[in-house]
Protein backbone atom coordinates (compact mmCIF):
# COMPACT_ATOMS: atom_id res chain seq x y z
CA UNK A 1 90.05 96.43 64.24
CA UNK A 2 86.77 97.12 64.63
CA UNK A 3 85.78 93.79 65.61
CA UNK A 4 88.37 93.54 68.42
CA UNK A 5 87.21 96.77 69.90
CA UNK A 6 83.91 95.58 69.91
CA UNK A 7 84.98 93.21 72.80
CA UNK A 8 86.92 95.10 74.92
CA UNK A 9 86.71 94.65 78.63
CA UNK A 10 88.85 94.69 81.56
CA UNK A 11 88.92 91.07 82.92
CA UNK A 12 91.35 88.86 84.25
CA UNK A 13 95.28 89.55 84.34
CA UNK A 14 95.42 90.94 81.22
CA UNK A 15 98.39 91.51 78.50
CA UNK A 16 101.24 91.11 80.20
CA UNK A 17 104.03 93.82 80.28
CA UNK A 18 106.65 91.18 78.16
CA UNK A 19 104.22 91.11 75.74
CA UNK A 20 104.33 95.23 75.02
CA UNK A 21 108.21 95.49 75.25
CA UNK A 22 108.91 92.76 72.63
CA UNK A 23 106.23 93.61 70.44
CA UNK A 24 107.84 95.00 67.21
CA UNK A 25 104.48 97.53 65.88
CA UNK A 26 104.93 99.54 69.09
CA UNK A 27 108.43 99.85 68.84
CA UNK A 28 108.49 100.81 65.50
CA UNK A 29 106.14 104.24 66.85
CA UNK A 30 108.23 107.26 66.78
CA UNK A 31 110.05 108.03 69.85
CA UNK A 32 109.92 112.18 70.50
CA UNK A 33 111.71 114.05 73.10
CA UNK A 34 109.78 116.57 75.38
CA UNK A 35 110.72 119.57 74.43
CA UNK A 36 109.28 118.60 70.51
CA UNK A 37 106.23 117.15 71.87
CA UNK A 38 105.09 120.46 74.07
CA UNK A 39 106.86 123.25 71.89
CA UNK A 40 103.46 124.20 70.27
CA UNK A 41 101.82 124.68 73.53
CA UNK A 42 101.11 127.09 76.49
CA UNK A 43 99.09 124.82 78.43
CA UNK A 44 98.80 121.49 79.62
CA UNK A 45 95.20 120.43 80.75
CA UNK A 46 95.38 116.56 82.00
CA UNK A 47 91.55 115.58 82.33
CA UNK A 48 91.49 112.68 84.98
CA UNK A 49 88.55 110.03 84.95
CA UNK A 50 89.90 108.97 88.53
CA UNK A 51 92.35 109.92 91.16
CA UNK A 52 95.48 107.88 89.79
CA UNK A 53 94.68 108.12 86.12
CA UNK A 54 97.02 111.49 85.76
CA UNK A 55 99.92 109.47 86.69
CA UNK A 56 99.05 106.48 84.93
CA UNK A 57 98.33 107.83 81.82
CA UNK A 58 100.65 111.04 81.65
CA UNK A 59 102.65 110.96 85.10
CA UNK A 60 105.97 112.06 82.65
CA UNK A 61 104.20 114.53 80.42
CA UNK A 62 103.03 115.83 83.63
CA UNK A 63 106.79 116.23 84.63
CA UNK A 64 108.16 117.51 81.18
CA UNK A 65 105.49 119.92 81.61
CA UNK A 66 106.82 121.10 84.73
CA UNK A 67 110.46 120.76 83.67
CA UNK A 68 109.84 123.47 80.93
CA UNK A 69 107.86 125.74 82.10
CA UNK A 70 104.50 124.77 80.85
CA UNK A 71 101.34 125.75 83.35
CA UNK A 72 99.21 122.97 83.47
CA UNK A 73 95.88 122.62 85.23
CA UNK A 74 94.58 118.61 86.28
CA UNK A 75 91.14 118.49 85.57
CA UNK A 76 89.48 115.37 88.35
CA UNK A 77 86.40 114.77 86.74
CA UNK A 78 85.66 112.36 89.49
CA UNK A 79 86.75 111.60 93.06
CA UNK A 80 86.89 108.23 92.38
CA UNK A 81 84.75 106.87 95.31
CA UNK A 82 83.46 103.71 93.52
CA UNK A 83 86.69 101.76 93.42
CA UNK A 84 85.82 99.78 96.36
CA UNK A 85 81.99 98.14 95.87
CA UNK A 86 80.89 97.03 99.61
CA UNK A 87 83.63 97.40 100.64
CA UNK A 88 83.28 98.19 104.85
CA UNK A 89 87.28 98.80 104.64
CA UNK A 90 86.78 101.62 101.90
CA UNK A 91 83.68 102.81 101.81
CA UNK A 92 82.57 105.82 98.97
CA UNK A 93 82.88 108.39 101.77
CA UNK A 94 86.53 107.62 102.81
CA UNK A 95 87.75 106.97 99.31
CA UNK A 96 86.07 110.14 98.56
CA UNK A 97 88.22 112.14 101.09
CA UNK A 98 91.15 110.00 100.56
CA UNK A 99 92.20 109.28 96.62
CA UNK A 100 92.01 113.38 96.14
CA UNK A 101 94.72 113.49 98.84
CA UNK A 102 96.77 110.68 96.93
CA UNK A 103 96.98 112.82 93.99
CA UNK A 104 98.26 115.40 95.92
CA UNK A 105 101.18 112.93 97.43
CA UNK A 106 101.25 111.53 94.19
CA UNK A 107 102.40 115.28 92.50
CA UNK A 108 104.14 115.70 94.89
CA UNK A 109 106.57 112.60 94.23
CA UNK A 110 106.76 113.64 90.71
CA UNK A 111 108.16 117.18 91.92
CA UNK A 112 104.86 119.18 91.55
CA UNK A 113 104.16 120.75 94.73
CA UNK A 114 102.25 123.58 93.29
CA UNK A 115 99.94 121.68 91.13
CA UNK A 116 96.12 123.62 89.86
CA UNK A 117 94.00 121.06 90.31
CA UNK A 118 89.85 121.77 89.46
CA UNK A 119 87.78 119.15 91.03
CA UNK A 120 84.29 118.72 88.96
CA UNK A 121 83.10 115.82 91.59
CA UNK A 122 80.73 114.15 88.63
CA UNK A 123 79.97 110.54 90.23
CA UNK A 124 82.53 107.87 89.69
CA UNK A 125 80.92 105.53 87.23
CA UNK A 126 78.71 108.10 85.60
CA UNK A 127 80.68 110.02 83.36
CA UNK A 128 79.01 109.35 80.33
CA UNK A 129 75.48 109.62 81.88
CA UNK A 130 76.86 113.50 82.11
CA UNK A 131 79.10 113.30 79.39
CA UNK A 132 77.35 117.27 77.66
CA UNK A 133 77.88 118.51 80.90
CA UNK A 134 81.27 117.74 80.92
CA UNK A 135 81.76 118.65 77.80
CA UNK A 136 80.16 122.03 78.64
CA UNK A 137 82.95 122.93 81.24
CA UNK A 138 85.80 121.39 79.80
CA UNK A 139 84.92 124.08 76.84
CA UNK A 140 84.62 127.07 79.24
CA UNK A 141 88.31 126.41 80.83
CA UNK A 142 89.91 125.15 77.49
CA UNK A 143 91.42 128.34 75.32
CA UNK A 144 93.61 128.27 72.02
CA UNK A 145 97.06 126.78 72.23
CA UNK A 146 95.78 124.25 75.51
CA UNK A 147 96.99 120.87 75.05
CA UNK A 148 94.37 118.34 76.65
CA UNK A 149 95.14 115.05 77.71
CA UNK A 150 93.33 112.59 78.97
CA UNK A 151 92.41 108.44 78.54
CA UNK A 152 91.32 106.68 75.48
CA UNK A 153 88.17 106.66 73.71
CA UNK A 154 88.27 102.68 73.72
CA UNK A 155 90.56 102.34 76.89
CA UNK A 156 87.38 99.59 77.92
CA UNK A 157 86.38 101.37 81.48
CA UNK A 158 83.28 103.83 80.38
CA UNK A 159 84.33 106.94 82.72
CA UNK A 160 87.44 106.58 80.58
CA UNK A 161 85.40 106.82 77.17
CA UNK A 162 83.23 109.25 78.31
CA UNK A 163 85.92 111.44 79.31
CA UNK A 164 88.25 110.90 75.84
CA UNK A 165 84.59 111.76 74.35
CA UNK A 166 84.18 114.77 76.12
CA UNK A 167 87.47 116.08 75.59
CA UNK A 168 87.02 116.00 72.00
CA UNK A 169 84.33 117.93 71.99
CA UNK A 170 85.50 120.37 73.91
CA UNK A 171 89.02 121.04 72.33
CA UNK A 172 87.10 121.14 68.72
CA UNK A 173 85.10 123.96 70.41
CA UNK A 174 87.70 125.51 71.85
CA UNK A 175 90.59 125.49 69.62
CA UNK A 176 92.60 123.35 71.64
CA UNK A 177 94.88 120.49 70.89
CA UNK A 178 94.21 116.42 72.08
CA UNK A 179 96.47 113.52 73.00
CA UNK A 180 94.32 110.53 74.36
CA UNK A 181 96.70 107.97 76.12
CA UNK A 182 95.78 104.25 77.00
CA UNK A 183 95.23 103.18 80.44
CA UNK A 184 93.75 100.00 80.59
CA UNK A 185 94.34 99.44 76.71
CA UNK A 186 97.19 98.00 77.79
CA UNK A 187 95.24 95.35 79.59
CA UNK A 188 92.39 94.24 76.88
CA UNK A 189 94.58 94.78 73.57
CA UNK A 190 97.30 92.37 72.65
CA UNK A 191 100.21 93.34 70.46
CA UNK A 192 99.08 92.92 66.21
CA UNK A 193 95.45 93.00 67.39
CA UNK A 194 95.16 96.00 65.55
CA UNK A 195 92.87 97.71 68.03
CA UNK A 196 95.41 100.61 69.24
CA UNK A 197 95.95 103.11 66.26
CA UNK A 198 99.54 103.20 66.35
CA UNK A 199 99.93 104.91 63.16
CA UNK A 200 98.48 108.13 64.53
CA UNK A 201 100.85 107.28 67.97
CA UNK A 202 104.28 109.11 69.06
CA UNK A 203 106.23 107.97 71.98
CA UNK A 204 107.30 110.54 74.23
CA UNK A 205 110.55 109.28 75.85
CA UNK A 206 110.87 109.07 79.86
CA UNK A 207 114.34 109.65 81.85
CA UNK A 208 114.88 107.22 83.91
CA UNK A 209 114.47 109.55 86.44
CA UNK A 210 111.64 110.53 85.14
CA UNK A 211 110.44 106.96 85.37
CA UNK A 212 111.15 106.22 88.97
CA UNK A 213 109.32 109.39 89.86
CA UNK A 214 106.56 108.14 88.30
CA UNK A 215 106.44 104.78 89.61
CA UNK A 216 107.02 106.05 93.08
CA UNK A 217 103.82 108.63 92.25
CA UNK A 218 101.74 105.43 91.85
CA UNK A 219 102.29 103.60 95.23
CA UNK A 220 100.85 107.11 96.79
CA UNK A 221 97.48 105.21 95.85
CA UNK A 222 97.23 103.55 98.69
CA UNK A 223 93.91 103.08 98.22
CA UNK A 224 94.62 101.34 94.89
CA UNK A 225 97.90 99.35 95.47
CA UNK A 226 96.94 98.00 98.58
CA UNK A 227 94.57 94.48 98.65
CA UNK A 228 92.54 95.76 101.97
CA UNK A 229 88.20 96.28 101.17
CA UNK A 230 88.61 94.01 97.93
CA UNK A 231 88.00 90.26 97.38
CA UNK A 232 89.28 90.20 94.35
CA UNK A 233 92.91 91.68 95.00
CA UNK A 234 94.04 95.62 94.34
CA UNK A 235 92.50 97.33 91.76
CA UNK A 236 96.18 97.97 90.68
CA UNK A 237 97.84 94.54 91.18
CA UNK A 238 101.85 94.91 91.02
CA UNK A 239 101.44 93.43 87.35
CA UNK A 240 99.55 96.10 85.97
CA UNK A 241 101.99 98.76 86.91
CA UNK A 242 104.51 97.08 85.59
CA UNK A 243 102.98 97.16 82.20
CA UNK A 244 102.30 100.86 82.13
CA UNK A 245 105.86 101.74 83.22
CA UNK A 246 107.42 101.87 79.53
CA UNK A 247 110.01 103.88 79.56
CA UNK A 248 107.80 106.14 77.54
CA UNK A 249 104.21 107.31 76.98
CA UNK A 250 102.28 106.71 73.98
CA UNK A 251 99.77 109.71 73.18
CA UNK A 252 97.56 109.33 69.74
CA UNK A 253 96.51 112.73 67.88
């Protein structure tokens, strides 16, 4: 396991989404409803690398939330304004403006109007160069009976690690509870790689309702669907969406 995680990066097209939905390790990972996921909790804290990564990672536990009357707060550690690298199309200033209003649509689609959202506006791409500062507020907001969610710690994108890192320091401080979800885990790892540690991994189950909201949340990211201000295609291709729309979410703990 070890080994594979070692060389983990984000290149090329990835795992594809066949791959996940016949492989027979992640379908033998618990499937839990909603209501048993959340019931220990008062609180939902998602902690967001990037503008898109709530939805990606958690766009139904976002909604289950909702759905039963959990407050949550979305924590946007950054405003995502690197996505676009010279881009003249996209450049750090308008993404900076524009991906925080995407969330917004994107809440919106999922039937959160009324959505808390902190913005910390830590640079995008330098997460873990501020990773004790982060750390540092995440523990001031975070109180007993919070559950925090939020990417990976080997999802392969460092904002991503640095964030899972940070969480995890902050909800030991704090008394709080942590599910880290893959993003872009689904891209590097392969199914019986061994690299995603299924054994400490439920699946919470997604409506289909609840699925179609959330794939409808995701082409809000204009910004990030679209091909316009990148030579090398959108940073969220149709392909990759289609492998993080399981008709679940898979949280470790």
């Amino acid at each position: 396991m070890d080994a594979v995680i070692d060389k983990r990066r984000i290149a090329g097209a990835g795992t594809p989404a066949a791959a996940w939905r016949d492989d027979p390790q992640l379908a033998g990972v618990p499937l839990v409803a909603a209501a048993q996921l959340l019931a220990p909790y008062v609180r939902v804290v998602i902690v967001a690398p990037h503008p898109d990564d709530e939805i990606l990672a958690c766009g139904g536990l976002l909604q289950a939330a909702d759905l039963h009357g959990l407050a949550h707060l979305l924590v946007a550690v950054t405003d995502g304004e690197a996505s676009h690298p010279g881009s003249s199309d996209w450049p750090p200033s308008r993404l900076r403006l524009e991906r925080p209003r995407e969330t917004l649509a994107a809440l919106a689609c999922l039937g959160i109007g009324q959505a808390a959202v902190l913005r910390l506006a830590f640079a995008d791409g330098g997460v873990a160069a501020v990773e004790d500062a982060l750390a540092a507020r995440l523990a001031a907001i975070l109180r007993p009976g919070d559950l925090v969610v939020t990417t990976w710690r080997y999802d392969a994108h460092p904002d991503h690690e640095a964030c899972a890192r940070a969480c995890a320091s902050a909800a030991a401080a704090s008394g709080a509870s942590l599910f880290e979800t893959p993003v872009w885990g689904w891209h590097w790892s392969a199914p019986g790689d061994g690299a995603m540690p299924l054994a400490q991994a439920r699946k919470l189950a997604l409506t289909p309702a609840m699925l179609a909201r959330k794939r409808a949340a995701l082409m809000c990211f204009r910004s990030q669907t679209g091909a316009a201000g990148r030579s090398d295609g959108p940073v969220l291709p149709a392909h990759a969406i289609e492998r993080i729309l399981h008709p679940f979410e898979l949280v470790f703990s």
